[in-house]
C-alpha atoms as a PDB file:
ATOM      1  CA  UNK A   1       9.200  -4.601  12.374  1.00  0.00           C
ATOM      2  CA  UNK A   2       6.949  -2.134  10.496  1.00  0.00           C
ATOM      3  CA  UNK A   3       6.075   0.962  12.317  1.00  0.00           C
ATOM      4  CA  UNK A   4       1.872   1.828  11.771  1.00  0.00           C
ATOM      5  CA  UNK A   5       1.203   5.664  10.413  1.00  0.00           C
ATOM      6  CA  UNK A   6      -2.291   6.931  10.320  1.00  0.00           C
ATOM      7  CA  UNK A   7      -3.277   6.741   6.605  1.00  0.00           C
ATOM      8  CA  UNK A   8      -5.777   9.985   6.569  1.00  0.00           C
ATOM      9  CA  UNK A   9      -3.779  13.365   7.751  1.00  0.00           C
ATOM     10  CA  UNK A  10      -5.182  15.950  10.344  1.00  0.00           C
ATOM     11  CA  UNK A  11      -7.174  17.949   7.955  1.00  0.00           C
ATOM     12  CA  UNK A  12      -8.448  15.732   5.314  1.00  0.00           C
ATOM     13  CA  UNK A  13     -12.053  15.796   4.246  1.00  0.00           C
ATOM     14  CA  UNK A  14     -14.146  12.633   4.525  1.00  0.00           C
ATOM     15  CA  UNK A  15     -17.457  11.312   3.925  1.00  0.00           C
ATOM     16  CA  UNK A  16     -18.968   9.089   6.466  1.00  0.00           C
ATOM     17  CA  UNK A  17     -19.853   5.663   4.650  1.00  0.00           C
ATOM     18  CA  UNK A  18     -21.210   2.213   6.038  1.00  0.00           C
ATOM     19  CA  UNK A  19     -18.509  -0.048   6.838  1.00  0.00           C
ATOM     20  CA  UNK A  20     -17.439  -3.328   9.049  1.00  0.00           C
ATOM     21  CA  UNK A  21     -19.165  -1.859  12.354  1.00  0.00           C
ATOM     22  CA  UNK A  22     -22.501  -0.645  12.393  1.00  0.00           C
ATOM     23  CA  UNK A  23     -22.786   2.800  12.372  1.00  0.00           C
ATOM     24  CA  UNK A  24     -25.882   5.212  12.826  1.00  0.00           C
ATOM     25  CA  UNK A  25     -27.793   5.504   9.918  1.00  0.00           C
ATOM     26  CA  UNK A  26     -27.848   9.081  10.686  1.00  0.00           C
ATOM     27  CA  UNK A  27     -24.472   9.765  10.409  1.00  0.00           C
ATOM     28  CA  UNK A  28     -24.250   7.852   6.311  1.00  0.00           C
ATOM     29  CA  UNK A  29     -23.073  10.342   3.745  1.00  0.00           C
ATOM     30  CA  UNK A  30     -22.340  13.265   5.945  1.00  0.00           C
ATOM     31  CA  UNK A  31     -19.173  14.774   5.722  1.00  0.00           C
ATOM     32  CA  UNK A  32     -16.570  16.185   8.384  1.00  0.00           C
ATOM     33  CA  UNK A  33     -12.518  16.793   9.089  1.00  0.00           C
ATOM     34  CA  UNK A  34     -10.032  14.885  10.350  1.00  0.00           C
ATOM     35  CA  UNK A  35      -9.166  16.176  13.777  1.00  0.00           C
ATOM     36  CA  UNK A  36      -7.186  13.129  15.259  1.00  0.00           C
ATOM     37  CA  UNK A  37      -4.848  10.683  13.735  1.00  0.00           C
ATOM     38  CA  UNK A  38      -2.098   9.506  15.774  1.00  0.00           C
ATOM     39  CA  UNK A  39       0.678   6.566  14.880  1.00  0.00           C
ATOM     40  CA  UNK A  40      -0.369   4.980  18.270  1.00  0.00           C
ATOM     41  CA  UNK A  41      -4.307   4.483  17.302  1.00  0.00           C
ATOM     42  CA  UNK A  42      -4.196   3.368  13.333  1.00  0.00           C
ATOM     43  CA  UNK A  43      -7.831   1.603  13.785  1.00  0.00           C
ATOM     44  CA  UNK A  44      -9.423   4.982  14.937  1.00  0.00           C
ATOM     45  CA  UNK A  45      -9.390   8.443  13.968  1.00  0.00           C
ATOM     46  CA  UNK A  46     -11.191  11.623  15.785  1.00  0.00           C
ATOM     47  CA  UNK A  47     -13.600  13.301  12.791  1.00  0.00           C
ATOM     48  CA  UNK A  48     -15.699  16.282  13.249  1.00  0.00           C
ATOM     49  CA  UNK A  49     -18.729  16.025  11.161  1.00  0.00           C
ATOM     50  CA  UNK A  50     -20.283  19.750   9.552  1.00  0.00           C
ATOM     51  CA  UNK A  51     -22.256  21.429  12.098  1.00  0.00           C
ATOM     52  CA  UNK A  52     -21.053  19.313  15.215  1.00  0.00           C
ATOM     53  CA  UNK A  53     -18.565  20.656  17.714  1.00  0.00           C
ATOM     54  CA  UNK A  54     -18.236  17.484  19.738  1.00  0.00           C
ATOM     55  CA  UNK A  55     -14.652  15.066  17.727  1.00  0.00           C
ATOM     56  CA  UNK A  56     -16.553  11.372  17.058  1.00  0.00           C
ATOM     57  CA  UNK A  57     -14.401   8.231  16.390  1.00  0.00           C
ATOM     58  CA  UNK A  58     -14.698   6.259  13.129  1.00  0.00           C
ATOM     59  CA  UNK A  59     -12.890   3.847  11.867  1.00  0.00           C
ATOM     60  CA  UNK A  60     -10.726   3.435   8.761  1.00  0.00           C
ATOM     61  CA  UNK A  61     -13.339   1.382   6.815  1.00  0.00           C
ATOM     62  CA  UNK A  62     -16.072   3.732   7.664  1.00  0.00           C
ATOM     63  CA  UNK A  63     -14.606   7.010   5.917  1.00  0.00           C
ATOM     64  CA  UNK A  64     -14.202   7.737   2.181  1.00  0.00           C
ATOM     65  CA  UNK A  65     -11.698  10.218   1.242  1.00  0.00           C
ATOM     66  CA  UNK A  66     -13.354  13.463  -0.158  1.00  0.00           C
ATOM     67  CA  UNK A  67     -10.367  15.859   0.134  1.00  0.00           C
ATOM     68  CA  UNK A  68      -6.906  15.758   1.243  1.00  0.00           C
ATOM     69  CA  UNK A  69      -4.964  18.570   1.646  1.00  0.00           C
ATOM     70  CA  UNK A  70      -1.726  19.355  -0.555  1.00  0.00           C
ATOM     71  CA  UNK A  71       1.845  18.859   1.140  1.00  0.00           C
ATOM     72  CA  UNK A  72       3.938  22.891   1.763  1.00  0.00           C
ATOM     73  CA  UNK A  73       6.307  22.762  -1.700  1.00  0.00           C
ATOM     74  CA  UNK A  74       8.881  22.034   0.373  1.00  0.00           C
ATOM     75  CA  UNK A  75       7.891  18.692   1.230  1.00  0.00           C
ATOM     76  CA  UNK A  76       6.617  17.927  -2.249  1.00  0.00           C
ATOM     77  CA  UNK A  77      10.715  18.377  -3.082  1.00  0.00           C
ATOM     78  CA  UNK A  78      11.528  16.417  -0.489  1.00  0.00           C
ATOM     79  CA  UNK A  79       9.584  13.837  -1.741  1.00  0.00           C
ATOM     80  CA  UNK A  80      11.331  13.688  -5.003  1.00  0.00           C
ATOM     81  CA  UNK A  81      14.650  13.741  -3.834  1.00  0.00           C
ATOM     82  CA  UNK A  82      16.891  10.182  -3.429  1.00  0.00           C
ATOM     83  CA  UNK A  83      16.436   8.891   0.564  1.00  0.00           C
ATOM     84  CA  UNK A  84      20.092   9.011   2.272  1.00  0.00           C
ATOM     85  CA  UNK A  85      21.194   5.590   3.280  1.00  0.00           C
END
């Protein structure tokens, strides 16, 4: 059993591009944050574009990474550490 995580974190830049849905051609290219990403909707996540107040859903295939925040050093060690069994 494989438990879904959202791919993009809460934060993360992205650029709106044309993917499998059809999108308004006013919203190509623009850029926004990643407000909502939750384990429990993988297929969807809440952006707000620059200049817009209002959260929009896109999904996965329609957003191209632009920035992505760095993890606190802490978890950055964690990472390289062994997993406990």
């Amino acid at each position: 059993m494989a438990i879904p995580i959202p791919l993009l974190p809460p934060g993360a830049r992205v650029r709106v591009k044309r993917g499998n849905l059809p999108a308004d051609n006013a919203l190509i290219n623009k850029t926004g944050t990643v407000v909502q990403a939750t384990e429990y909707q993988t297929n969807m996540y809440g952006i707000v574009l620059d200049g817009e107040k209002e959260t929009r859903m896109f999904s996965p295939t329609e957003l191209e990474v632009v920035d992505v925040e760095a993890l606190p050093p802490e978890r950055q060690d964690a990472k390289q550490r062994r997993a406990l069994p």
